[in-house]
C-alpha atoms as a PDB file:
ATOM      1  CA  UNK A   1     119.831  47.505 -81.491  1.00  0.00           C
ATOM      2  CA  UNK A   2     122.042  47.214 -84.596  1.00  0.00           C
ATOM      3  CA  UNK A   3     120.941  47.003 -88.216  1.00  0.00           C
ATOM      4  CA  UNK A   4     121.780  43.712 -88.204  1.00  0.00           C
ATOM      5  CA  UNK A   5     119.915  42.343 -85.345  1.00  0.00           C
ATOM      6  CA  UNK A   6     116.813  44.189 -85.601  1.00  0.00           C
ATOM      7  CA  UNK A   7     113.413  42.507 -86.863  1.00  0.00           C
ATOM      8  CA  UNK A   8     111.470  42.860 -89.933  1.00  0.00           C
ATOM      9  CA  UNK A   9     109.038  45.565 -89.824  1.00  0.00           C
ATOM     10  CA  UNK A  10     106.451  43.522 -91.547  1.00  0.00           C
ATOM     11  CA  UNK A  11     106.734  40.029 -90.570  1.00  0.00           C
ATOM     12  CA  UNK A  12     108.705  40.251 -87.460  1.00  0.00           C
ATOM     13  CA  UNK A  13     111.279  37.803 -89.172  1.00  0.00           C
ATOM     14  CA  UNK A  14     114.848  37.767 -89.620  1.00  0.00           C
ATOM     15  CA  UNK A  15     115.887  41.070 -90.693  1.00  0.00           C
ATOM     16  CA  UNK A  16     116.189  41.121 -95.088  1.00  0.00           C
ATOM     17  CA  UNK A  17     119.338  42.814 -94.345  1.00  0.00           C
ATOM     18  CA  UNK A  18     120.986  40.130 -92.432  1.00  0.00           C
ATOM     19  CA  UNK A  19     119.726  37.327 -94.496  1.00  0.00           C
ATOM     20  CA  UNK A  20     121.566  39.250 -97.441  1.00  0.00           C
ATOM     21  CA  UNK A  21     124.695  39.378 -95.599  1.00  0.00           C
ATOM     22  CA  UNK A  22     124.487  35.873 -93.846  1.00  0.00           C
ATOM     23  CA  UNK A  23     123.982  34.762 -97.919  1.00  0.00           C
ATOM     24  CA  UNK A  24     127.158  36.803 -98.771  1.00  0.00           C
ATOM     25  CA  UNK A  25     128.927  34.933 -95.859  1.00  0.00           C
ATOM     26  CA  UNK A  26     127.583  31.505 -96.637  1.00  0.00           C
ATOM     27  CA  UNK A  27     128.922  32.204-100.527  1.00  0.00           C
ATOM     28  CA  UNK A  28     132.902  32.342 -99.050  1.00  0.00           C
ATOM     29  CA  UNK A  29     132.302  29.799 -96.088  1.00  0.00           C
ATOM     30  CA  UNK A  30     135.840  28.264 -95.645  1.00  0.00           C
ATOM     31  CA  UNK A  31     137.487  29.956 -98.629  1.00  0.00           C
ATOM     32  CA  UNK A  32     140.885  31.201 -97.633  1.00  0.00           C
ATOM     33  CA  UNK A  33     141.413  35.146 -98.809  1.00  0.00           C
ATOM     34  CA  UNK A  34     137.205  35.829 -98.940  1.00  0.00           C
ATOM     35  CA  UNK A  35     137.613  38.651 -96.176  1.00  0.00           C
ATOM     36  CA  UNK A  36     138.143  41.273 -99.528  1.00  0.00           C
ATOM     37  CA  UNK A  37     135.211  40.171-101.465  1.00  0.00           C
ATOM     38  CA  UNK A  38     132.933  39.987 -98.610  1.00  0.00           C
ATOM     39  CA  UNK A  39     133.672  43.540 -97.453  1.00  0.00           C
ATOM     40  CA  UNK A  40     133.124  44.326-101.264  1.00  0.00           C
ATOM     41  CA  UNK A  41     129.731  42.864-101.674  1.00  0.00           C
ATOM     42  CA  UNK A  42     128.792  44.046 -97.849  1.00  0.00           C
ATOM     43  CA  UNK A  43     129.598  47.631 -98.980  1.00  0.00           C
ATOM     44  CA  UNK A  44     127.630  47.216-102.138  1.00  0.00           C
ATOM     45  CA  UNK A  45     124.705  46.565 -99.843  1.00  0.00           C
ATOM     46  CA  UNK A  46     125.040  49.476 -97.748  1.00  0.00           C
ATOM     47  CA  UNK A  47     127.444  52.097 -99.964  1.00  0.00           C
ATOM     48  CA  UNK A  48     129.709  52.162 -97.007  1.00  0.00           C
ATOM     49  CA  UNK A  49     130.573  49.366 -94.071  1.00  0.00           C
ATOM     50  CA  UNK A  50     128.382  49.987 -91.067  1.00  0.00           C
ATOM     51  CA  UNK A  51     130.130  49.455 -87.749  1.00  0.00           C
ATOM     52  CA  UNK A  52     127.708  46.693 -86.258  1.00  0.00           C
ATOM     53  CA  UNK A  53     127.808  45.370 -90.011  1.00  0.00           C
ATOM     54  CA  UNK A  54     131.812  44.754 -89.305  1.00  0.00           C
ATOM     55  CA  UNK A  55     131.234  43.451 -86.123  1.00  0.00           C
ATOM     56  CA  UNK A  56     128.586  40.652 -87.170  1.00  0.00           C
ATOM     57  CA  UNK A  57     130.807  39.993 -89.922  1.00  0.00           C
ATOM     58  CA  UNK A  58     134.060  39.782 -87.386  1.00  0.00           C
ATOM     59  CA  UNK A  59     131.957  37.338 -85.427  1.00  0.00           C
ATOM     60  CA  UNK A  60     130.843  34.995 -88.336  1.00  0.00           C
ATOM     61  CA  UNK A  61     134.080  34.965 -89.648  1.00  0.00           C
ATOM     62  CA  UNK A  62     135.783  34.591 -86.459  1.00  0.00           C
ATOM     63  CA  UNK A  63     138.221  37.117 -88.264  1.00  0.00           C
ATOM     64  CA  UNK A  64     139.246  39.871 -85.250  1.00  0.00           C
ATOM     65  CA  UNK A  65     137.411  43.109 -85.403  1.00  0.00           C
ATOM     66  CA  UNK A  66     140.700  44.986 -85.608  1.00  0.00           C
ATOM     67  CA  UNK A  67     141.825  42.796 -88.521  1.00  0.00           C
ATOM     68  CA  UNK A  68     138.484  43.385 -90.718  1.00  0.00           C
ATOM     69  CA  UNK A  69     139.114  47.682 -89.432  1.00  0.00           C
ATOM     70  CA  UNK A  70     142.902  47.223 -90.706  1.00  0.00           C
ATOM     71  CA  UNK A  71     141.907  45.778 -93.852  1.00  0.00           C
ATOM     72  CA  UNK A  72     139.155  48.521 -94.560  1.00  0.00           C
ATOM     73  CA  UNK A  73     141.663  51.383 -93.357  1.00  0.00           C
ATOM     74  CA  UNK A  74     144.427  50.361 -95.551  1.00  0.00           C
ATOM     75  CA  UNK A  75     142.115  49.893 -98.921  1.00  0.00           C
ATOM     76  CA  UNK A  76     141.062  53.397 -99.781  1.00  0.00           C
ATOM     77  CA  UNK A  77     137.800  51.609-101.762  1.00  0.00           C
ATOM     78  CA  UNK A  78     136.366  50.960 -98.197  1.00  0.00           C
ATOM     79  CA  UNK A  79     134.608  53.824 -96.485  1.00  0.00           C
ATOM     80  CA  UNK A  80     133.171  53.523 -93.112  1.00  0.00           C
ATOM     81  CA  UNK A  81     130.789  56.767 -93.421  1.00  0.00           C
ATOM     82  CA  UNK A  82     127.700  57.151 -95.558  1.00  0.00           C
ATOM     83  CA  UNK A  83     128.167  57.670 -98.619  1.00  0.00           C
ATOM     84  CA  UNK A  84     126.082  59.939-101.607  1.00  0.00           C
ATOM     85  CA  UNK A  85     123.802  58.569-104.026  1.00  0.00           C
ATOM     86  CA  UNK A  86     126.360  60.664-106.518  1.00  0.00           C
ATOM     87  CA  UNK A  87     130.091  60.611-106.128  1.00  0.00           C
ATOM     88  CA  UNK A  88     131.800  63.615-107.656  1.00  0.00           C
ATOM     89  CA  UNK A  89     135.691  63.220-108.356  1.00  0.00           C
ATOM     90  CA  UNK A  90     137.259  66.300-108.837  1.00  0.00           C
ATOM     91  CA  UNK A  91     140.520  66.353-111.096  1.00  0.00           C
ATOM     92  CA  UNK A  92     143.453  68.047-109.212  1.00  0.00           C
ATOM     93  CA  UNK A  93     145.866  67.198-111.570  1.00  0.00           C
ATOM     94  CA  UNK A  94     148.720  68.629-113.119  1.00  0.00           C
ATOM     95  CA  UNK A  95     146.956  70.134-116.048  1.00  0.00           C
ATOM     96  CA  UNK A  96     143.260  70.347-114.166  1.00  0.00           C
ATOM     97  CA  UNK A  97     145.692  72.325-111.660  1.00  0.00           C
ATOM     98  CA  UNK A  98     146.722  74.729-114.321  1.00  0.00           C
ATOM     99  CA  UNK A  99     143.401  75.306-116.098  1.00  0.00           C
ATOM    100  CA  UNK A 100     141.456  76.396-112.574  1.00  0.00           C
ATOM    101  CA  UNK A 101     140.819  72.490-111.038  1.00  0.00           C
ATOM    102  CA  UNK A 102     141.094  74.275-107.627  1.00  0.00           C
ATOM    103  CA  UNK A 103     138.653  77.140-108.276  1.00  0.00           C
ATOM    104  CA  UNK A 104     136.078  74.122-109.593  1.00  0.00           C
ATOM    105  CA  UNK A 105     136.154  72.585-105.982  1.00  0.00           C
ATOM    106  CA  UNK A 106     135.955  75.449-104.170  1.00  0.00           C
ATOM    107  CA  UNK A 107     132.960  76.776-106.389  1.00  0.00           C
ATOM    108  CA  UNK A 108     131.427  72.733-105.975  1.00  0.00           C
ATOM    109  CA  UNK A 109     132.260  72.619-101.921  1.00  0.00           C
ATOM    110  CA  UNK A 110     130.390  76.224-101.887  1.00  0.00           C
ATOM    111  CA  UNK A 111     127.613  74.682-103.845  1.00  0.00           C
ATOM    112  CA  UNK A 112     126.754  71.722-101.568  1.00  0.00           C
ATOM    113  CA  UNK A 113     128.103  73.505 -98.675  1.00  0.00           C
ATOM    114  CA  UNK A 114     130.384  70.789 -97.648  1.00  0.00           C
ATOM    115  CA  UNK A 115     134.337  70.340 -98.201  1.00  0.00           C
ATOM    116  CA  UNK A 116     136.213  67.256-100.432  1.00  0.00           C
ATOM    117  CA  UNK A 117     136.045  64.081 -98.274  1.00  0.00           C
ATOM    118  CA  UNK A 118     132.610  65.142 -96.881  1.00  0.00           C
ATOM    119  CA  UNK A 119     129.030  63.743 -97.732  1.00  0.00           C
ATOM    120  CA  UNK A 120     125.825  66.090 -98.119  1.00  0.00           C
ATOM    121  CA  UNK A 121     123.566  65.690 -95.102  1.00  0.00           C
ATOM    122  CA  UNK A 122     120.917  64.729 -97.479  1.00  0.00           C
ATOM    123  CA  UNK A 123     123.086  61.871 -98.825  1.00  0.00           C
ATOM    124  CA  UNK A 124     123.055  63.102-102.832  1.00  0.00           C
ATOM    125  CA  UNK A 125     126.522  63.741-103.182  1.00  0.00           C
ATOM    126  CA  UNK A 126     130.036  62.803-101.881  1.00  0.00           C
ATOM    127  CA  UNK A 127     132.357  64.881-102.915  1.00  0.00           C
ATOM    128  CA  UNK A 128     136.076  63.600-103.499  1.00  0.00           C
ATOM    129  CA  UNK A 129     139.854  64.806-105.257  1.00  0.00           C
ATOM    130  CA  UNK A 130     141.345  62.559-107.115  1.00  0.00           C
ATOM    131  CA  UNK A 131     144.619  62.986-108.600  1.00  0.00           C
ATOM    132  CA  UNK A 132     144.192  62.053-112.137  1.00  0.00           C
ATOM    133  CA  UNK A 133     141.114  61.265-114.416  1.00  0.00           C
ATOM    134  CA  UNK A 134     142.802  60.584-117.182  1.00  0.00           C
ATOM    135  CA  UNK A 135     141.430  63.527-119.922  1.00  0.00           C
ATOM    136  CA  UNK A 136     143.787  66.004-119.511  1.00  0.00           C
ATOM    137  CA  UNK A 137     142.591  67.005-123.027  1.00  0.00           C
ATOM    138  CA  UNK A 138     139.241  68.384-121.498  1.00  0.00           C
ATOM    139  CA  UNK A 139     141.303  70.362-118.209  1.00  0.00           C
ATOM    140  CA  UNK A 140     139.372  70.847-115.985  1.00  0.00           C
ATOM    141  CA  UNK A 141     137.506  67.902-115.581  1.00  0.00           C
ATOM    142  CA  UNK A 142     135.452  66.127-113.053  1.00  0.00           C
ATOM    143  CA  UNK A 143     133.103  62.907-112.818  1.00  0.00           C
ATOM    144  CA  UNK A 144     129.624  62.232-111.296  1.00  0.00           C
ATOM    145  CA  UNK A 145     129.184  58.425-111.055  1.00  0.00           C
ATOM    146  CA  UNK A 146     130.474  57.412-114.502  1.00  0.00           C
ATOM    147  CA  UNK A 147     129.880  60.410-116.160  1.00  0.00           C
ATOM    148  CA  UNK A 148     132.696  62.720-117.324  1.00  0.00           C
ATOM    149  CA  UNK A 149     132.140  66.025-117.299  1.00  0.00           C
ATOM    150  CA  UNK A 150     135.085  68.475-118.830  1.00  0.00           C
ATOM    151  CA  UNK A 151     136.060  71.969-119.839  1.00  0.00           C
ATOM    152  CA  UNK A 152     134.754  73.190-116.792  1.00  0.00           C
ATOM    153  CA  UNK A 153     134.241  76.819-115.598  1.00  0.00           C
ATOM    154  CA  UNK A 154     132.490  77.537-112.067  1.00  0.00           C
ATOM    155  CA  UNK A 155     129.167  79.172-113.943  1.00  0.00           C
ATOM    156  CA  UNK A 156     128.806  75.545-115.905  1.00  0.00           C
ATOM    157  CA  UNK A 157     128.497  73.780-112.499  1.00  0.00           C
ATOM    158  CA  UNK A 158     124.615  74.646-110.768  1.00  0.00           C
ATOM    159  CA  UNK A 159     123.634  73.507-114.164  1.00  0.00           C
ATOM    160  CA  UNK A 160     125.591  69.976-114.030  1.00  0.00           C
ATOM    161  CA  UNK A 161     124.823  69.299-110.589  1.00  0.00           C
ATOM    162  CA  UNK A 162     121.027  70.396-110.858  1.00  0.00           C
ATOM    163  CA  UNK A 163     120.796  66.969-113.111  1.00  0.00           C
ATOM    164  CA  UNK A 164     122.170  64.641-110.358  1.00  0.00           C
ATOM    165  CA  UNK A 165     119.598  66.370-108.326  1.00  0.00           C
END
């Protein structure tokens, strides 16, 4: 049984799940161009797009299952895995590159014992490069969520990540 079609726990009604995402359909019923916004909104639900999410959606929609998976694998803001509570972005740019950016993921990826791209079993963290942050001032730098976090050396990092914890 998928998450969508399973019953409520408590009631034995319509799953709260599915009437969230049947009210996210029924807000872009017959708009042309809604598949993006209700793929946004979906994910927001879940922090990622469940498979049998895509597939009720494909069916509502009567928008093909591979279209909705082409859409989602082209747009690098949808992820079809779990994601962490806390997204880490580490900075491998130019000047994070120069100032150790590649010894901060290594120390992080030995720290929550998974590599960039990956998610911690426990779903805390998801750990990601990006190419450019944007303080180049603070080399190396990396975010958690929103916060920025800069100047980085590999002993400053337990510490930081104890707090998202």
């Amino acid at each position: 049984m998928s998450l969508i079609d399973h019953k409520c726990s408590c009631c034995g009604g319509d799953n709260p799940e599915k009437v969230k995402v049947d009210a996210i359909l029924a807000k872009y019923a017959g708009k042309q161009g809604s598949l993006i916004p209700i793929l946004q909104e979906v994910q927001g639900m879940y922090n990622y797009l469940p498979k049998d999410v895509l597939e009720y959606v494909a069916e509502q929609t009567k928008i093909p299952v591979s279209e909705i998976y082409g859409v989602v694998t082209f747009y690098s803001l949808f992820h079809l895995n779990p994601r962490g509570r806390n997204i880490i972005r580490v900075c491998q740019g130019t000047a994070c590159h120069v100032r150790g950016g590649k010894t901060i993921l290594q120390k992080i990826e030995k720290e929550l014992g998974i590599k960039a791209g990956e998610t911690t079993p426990d779903l805390r963290f998801t750990l990601e490069t990006v190419a450019c942050i944007g303080a180049c001032g603070l080399a190396p730098v990396m975010q958690i969520n929103d916060d920025t976090h800069g100047r980085l050396t590999p002993d400053k990092l337990p510490a930081i990540l104890k707090r998202y914890e």
